[in-house]
Protein backbone atom coordinates (compact mmCIF):
# COMPACT_ATOMS: atom_id res chain seq x y z
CA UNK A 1 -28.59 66.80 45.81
CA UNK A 2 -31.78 66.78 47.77
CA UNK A 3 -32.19 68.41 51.12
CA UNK A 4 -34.65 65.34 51.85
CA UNK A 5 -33.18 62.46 54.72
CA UNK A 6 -30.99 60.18 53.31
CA UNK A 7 -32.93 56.69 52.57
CA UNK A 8 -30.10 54.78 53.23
CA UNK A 9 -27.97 54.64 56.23
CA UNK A 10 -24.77 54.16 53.62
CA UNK A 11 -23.66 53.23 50.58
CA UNK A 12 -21.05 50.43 49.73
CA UNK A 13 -19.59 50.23 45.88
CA UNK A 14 -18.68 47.42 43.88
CA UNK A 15 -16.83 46.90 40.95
CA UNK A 16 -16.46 50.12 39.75
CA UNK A 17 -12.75 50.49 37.68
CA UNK A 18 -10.12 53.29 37.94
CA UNK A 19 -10.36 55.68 37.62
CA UNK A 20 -13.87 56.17 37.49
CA UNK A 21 -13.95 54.76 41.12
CA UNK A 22 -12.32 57.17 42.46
CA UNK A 23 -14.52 60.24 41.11
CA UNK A 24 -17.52 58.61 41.77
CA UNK A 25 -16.81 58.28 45.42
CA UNK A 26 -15.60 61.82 45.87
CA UNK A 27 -18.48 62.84 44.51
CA UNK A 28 -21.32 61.14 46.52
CA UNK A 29 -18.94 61.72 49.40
CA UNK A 30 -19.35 65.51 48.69
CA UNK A 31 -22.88 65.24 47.91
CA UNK A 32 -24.55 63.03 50.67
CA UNK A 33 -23.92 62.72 54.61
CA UNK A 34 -24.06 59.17 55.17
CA UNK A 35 -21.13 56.82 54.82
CA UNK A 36 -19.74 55.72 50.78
CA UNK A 37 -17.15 53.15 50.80
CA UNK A 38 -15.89 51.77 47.86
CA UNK A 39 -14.85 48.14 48.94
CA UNK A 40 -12.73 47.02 46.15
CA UNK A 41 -10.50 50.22 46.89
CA UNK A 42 -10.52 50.52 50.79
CA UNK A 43 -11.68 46.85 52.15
CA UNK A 44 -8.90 45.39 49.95
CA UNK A 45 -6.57 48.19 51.28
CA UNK A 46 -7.61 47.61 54.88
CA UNK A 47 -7.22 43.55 54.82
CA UNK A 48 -3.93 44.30 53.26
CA UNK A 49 -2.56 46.48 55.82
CA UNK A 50 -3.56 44.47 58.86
CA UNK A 51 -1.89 41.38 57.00
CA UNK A 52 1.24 43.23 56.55
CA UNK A 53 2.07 45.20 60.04
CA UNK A 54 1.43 41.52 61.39
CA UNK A 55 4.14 39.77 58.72
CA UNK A 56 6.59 42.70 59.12
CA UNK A 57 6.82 41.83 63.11
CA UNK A 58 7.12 38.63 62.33
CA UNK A 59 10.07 39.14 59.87
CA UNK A 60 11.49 41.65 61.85
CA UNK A 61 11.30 44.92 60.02
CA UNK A 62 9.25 48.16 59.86
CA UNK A 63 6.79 49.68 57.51
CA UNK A 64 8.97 52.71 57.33
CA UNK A 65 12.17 51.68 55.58
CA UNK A 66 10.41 48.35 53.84
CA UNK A 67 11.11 48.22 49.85
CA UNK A 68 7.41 47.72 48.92
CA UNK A 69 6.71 46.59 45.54
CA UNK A 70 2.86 47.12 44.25
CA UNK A 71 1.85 45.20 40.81
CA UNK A 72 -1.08 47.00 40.15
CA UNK A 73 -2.45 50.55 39.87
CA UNK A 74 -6.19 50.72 39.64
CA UNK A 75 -8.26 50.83 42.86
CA UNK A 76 -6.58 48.31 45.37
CA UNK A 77 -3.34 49.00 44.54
CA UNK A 78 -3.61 52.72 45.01
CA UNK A 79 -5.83 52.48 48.02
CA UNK A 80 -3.57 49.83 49.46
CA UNK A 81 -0.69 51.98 49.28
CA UNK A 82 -2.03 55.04 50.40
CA UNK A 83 -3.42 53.25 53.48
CA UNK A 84 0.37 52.00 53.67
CA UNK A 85 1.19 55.82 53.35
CA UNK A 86 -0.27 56.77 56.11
CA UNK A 87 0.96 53.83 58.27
CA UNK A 88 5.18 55.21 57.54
CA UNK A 89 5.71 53.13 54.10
CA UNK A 90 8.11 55.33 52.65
CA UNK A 91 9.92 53.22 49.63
CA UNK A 92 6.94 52.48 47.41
CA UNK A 93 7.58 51.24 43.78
CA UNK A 94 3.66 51.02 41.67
CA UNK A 95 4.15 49.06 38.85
CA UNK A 96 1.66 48.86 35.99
CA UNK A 97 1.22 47.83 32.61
CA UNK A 98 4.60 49.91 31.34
CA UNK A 99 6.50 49.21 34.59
CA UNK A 100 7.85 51.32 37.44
CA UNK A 101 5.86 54.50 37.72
CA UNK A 102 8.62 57.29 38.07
CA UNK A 103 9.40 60.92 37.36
CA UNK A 104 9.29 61.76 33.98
CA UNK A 105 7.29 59.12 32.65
CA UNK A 106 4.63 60.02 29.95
CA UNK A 107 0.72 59.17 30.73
CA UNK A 108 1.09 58.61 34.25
CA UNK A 109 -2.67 60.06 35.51
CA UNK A 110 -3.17 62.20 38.71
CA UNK A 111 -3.92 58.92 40.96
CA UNK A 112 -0.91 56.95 39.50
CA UNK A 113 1.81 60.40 39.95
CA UNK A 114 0.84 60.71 43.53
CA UNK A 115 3.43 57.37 44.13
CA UNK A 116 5.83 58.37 41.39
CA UNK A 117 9.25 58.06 42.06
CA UNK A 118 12.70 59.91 40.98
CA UNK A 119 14.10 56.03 40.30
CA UNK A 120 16.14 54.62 37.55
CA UNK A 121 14.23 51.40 37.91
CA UNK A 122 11.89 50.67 35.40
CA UNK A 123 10.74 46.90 34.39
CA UNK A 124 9.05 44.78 37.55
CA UNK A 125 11.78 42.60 37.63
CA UNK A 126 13.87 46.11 38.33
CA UNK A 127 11.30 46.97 41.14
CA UNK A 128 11.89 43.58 42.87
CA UNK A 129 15.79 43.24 43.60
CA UNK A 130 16.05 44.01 47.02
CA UNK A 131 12.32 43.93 47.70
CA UNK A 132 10.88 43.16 51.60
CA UNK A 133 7.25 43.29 50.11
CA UNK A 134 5.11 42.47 47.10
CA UNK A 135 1.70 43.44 47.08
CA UNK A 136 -0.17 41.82 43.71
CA UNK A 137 -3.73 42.94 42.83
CA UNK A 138 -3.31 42.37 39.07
CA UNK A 139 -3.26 39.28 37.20
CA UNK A 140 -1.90 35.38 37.40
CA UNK A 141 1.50 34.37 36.85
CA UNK A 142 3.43 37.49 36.62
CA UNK A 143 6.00 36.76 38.88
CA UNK A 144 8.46 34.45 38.18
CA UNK A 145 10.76 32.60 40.30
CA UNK A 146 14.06 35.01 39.32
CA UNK A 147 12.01 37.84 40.66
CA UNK A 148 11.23 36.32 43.86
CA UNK A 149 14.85 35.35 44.46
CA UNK A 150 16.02 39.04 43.61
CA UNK A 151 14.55 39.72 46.87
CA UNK A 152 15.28 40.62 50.58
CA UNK A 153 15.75 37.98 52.95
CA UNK A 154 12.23 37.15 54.86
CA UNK A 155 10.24 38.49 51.99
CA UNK A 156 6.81 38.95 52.06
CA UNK A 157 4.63 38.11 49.03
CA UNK A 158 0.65 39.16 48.91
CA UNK A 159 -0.22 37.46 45.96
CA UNK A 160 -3.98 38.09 46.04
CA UNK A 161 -4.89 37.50 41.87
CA UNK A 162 -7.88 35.49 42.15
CA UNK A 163 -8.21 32.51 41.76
CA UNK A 164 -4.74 32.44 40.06
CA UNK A 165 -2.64 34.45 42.06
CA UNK A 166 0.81 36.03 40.35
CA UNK A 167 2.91 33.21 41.89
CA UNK A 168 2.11 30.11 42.22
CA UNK A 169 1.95 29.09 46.30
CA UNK A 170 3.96 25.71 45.84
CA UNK A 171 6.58 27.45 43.31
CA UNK A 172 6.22 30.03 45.90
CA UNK A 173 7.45 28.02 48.41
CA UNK A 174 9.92 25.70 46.68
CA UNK A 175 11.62 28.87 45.60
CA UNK A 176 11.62 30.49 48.88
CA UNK A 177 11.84 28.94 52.47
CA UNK A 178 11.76 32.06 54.16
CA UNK A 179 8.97 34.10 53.22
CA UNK A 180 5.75 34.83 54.30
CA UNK A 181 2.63 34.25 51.91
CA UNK A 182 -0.36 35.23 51.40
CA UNK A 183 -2.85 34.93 49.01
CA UNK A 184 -6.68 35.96 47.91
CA UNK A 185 -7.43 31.89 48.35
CA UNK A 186 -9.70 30.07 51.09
CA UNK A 187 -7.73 26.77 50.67
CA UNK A 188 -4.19 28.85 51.71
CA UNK A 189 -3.11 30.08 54.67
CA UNK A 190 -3.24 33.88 55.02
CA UNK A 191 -5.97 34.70 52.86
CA UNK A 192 -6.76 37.93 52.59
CA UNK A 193 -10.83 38.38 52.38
CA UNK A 194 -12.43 42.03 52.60
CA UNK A 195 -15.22 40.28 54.40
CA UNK A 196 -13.27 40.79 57.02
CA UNK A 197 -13.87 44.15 56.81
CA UNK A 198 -16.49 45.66 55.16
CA UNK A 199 -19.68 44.06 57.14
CA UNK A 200 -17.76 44.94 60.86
CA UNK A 201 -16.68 48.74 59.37
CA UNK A 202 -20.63 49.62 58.15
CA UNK A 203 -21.87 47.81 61.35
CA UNK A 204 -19.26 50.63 63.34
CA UNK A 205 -20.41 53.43 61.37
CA UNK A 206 -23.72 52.83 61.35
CA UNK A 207 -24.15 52.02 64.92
CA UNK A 208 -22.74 55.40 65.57
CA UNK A 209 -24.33 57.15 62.77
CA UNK A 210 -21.20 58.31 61.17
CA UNK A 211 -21.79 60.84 58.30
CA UNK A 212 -18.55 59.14 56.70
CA UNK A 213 -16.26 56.23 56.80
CA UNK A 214 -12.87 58.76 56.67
CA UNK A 215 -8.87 57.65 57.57
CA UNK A 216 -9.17 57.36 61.24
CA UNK A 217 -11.86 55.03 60.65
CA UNK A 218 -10.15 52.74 57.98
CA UNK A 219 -6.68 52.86 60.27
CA UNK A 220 -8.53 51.27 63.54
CA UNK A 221 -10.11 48.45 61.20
CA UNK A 222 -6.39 48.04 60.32
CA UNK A 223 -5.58 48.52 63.69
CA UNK A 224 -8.13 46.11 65.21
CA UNK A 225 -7.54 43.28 62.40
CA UNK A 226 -4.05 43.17 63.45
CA UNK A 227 -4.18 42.83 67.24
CA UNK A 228 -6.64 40.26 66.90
CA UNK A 229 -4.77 37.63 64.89
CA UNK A 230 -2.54 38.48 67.95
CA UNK A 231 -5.03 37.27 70.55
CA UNK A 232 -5.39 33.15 71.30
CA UNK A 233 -7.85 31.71 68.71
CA UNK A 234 -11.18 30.44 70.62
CA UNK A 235 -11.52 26.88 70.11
CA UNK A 236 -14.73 27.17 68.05
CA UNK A 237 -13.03 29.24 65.19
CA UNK A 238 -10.26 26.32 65.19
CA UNK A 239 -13.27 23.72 65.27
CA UNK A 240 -14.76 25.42 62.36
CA UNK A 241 -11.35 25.13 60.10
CA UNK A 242 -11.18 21.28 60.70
CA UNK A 243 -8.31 21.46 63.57
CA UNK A 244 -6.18 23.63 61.83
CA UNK A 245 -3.53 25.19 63.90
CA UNK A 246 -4.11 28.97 64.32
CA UNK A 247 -1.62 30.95 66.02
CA UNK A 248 -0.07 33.82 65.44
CA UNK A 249 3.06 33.46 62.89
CA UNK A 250 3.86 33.00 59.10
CA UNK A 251 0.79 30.93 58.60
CA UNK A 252 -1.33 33.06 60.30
CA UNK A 253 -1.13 36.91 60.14
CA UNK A 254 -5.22 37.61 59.79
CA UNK A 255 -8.16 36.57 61.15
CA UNK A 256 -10.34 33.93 59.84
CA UNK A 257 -13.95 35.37 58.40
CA UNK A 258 -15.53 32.80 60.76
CA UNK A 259 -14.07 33.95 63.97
CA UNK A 260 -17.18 35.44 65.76
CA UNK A 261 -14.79 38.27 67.28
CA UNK A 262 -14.46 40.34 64.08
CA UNK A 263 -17.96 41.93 64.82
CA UNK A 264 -17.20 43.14 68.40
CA UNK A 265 -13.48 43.73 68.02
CA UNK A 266 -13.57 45.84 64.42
CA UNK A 267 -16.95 47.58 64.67
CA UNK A 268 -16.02 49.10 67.66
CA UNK A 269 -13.10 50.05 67.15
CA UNK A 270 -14.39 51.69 63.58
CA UNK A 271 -17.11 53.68 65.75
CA UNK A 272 -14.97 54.74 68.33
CA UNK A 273 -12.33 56.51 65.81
CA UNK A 274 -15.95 58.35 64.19
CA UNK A 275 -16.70 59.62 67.42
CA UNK A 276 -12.79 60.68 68.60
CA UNK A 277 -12.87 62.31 65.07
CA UNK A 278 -16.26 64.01 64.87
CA UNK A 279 -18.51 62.36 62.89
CA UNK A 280 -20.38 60.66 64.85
CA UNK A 281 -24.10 61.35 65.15
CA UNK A 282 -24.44 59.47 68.24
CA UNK A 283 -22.19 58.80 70.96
């Protein structure tokens, strides 16, 4: 690596596949002093979390003893749940290809076996009875009806597939009158977007001249997300969605990308946690 200035202020990867994403970050993390995100790993995981601490309120339960259920194990789904992680989520099931990662199970690589679990539970459908959460970053129409019924009451299902998500929204919702959905869809409520994140995070880190985007960072764009689907919606956001009713409940646990607060609300709170932390250049 050359002891030159960086040229660039950061770096922000796209489309890179597990696990190849993951080395390739470490890496150029190790190597350079300015900020590397990879946004298909951590702006997924970020959009995700907010989403979810804002649906668990609503359905009245915590992160920490939620049955989470992740279809999924290349880059979002193992960022997403080890931003969960480190927000309490304790019971996390990853399901891939051959089903419920667990304990014993042959060809399970170092990024899968770090949310392995001593289980008996082994197809998806096995993952889902008794499930509070489903997280999908996979494929379209792999949950069926059967598996959606199998689970808790006031389920949450984050079926973000796109443009064909792994339910069906109106099957979805005929099947189910009590959960909360969302999906990776502009014409849905809930949709979760990682330009909500990724433009407000650089603009935090850079402002501050972070040499890295680490945890603290990514947890107060969580953080930040959340309390501001909280807040009253300004009347120009509503305006810009045709009237739609925005407050916050089932149909709205995020943000919209057009609400003009994101900038203020999620950069700063990115660049405050570099400087709390450290690794901020400027202060």
């Amino acid at each position: 690596c050359s002891s030159d200035p960086p040229t660039f202020g950061g770096i922000n990867l796209e489309d890179i596949a597990a696990p190849a994403c993951f080395e390739i970050e470490h890496t150029l993390s190790n190597q350079l002093d300015i900020p590397v995100f990879h946004d298909d790993q951590h702006g997924t995981a970020i959009i995700i979390a907010a989403g979810l601490l804002n649906a668990l309120e609503i359905a009245g339960k915590d992160m920490e003893s939620a049955h989470i259920v992740c279809l999924g194990a290349g880059a979002a789904g193992i960022a997403a749940m080890r931003v969960l992680k480190s927000l309490g989520a304790r019971r996390i099931y990853l399901v891939d290809r051959k089903g419920v990662v667990h304990h014993g199970r042959d060809g399970v690589n170092q990024y899968k076996h770090e949310f392995s679990r001593e289980t008996d539970r082994r197809s998806i459908a096995d993952a889902f009875d008794g499930a509070d959460v489903f997280i999908g970053v996979s494929g379209p129409n792999l949950v069926t009806a059967d598996m959606l019924r199998s689970m808790a009451d006031r389920p949450m299902v984050f079926a973000l597939s796109n443009p064909d998500p792994e339910i069906d929204p109106a099957l979805a919702h005929a099947t189910r009158d009590d959960l909360i959905l969302a999906t990776g869809r502009s014409d849905y409520p809930n949709q979760v977007n990682n330009v909500l994140g990724f433009p407000f995070i650089f603009r935090g880190a850079l402002d501050v001249r972070a040499t890295c985007i680490n945890t603290a960072m990514k947890i107060a764009a969580v953080k930040a997300l959340s309390e501001l689907a909280r807040e009253p919606v300004p009347k120009e956001v509503i305006t810009a969605y045709r009237g739609e009713p925005l407050s916050f409940g089932p149909q709205y646990i995020i943000p919209k990308p057009f609400d003009p607060r994101l900038r203020e609300t999620v950069a700063g709170a990115v660049a405050q946690a570099a400087i709390d932390t450290g690794v901020a250049r400027l202060k």
